[in-house]
C-alpha atoms as a PDB file:
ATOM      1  CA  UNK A   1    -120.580-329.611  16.508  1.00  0.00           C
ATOM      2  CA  UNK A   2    -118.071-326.979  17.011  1.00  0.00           C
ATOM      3  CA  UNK A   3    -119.703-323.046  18.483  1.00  0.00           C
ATOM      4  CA  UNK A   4    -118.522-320.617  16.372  1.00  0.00           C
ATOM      5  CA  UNK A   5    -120.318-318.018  18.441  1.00  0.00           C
ATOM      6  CA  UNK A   6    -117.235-318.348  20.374  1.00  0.00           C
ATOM      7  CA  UNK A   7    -114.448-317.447  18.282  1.00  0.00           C
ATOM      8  CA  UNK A   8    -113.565-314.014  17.133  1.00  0.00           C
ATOM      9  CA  UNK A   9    -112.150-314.431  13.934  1.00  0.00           C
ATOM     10  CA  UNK A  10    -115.097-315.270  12.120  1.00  0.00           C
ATOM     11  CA  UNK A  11    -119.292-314.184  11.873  1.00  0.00           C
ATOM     12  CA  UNK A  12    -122.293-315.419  10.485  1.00  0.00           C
ATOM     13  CA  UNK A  13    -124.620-312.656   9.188  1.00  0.00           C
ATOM     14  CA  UNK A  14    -128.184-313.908   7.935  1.00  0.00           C
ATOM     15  CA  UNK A  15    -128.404-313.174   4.009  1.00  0.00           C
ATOM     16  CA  UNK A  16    -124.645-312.928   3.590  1.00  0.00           C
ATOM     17  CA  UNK A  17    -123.244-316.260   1.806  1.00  0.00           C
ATOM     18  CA  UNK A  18    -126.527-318.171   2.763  1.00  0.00           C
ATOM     19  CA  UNK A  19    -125.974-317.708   6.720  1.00  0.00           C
ATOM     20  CA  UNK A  20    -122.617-319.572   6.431  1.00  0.00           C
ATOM     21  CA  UNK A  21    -119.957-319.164   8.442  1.00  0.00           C
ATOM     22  CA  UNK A  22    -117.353-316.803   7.160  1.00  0.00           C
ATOM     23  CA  UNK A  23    -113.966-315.348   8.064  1.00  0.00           C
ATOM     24  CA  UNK A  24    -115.021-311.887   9.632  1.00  0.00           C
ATOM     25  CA  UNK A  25    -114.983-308.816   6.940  1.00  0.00           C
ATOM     26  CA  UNK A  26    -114.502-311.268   4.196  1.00  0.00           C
ATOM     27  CA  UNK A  27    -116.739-313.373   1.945  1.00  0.00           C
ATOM     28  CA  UNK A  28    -114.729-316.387   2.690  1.00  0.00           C
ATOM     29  CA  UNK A  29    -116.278-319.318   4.582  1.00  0.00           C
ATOM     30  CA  UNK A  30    -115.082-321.106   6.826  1.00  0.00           C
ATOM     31  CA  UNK A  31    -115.665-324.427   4.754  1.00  0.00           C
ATOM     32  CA  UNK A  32    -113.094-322.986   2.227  1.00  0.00           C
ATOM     33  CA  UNK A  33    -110.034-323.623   5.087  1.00  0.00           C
ATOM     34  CA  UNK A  34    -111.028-326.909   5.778  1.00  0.00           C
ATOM     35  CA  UNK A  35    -112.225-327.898   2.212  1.00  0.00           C
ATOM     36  CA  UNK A  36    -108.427-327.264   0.988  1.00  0.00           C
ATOM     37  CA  UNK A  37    -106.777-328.308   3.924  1.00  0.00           C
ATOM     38  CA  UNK A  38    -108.370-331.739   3.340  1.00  0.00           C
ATOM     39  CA  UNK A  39    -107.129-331.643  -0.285  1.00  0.00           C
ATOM     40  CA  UNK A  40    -104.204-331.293   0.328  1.00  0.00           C
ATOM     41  CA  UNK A  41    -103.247-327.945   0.507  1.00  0.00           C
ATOM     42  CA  UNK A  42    -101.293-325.575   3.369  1.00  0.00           C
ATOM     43  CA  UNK A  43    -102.058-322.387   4.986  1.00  0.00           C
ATOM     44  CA  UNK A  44     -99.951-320.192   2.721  1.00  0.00           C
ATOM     45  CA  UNK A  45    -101.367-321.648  -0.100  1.00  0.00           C
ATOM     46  CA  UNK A  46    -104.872-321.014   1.410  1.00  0.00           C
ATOM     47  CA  UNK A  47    -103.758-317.205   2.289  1.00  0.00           C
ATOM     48  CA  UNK A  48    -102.186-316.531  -1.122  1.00  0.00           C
ATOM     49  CA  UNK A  49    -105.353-318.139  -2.950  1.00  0.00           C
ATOM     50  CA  UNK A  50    -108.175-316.423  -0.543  1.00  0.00           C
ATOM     51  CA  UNK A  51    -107.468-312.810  -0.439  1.00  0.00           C
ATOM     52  CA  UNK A  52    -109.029-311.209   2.336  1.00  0.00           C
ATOM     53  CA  UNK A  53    -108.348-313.380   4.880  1.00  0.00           C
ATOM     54  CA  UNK A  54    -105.298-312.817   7.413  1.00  0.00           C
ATOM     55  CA  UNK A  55    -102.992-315.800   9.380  1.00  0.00           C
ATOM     56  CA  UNK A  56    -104.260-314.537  12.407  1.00  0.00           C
ATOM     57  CA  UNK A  57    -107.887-315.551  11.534  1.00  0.00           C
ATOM     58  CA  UNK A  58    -106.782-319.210  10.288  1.00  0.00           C
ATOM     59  CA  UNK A  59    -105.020-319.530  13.440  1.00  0.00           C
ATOM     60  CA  UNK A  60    -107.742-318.467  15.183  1.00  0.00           C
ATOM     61  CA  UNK A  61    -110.117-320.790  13.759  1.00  0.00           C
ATOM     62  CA  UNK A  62    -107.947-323.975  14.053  1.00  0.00           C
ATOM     63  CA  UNK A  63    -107.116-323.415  17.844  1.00  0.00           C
ATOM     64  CA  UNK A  64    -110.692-322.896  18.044  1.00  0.00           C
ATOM     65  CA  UNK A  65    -111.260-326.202  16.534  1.00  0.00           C
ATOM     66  CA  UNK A  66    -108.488-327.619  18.331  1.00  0.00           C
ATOM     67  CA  UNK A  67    -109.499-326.539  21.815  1.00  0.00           C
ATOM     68  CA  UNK A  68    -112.939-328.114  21.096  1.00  0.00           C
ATOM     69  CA  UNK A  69    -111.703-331.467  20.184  1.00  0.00           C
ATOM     70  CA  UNK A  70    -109.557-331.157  23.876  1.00  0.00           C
ATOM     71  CA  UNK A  71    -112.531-330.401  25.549  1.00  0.00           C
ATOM     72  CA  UNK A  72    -114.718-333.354  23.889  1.00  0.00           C
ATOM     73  CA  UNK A  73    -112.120-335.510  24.794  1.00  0.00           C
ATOM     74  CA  UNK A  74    -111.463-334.720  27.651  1.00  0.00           C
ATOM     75  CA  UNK A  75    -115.395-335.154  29.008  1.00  0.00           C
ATOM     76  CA  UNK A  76    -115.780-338.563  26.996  1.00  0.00           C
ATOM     77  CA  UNK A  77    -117.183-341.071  29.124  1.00  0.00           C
ATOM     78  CA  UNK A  78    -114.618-343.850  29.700  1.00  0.00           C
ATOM     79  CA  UNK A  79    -115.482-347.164  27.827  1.00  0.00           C
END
C-alpha cells in the first residue's frame, strides 16, 4: 500500500469526502486520477474535467506512486 503521508500534493482530513484521500485544497480524490487513467483517459483530459486540481499535483502523485513501486522492487526478495 502506497503512504500518502508522504507526498505533498495531496491530504486526508477526517469528515471531508469520507477520510479519502484528496488532491490538497480540492474535493477531488485521489481515486478520481487513477479511476480515469484506467479508463482510458489522459492527464489533460483529467485537468480539463476536474477543476481544481493543478499538473503539478498529478505529477506529484504519480512520481509518488512511481517511486514506491522502485522501492518495492527494488527490496523484493529474489525467487
Amino acid at each position: 500500500m502506497v503512504d500518502w503521508d508522504k507526498c505533498h500534493a495531496v491530504e486526508r482530513i477526517p469528515g471531508k469526502h469520507s477520510g479519502d484521500w484528496l488532491f490538497t485544497k480540492t474535493r477531488v480524490p485521489i481515486s478520481a486520477l487513477f479511476g480515469n487513467l484506467a479508463e482510458g483517459a489522459n492527464v489533460k483530459e483529467f485537468l480539463d474535467w476536474f477543476q481544481g486540481v493543478e499538473e503539478w499535483q498529478v505529477k506529484a502523485v504519480l512520481e509518488h506512486v512511481a517511486q514506491d513501486l522502485d522501492t518495492r522492487t527494488n527490496h523484493e526478495s529474489p525467487a
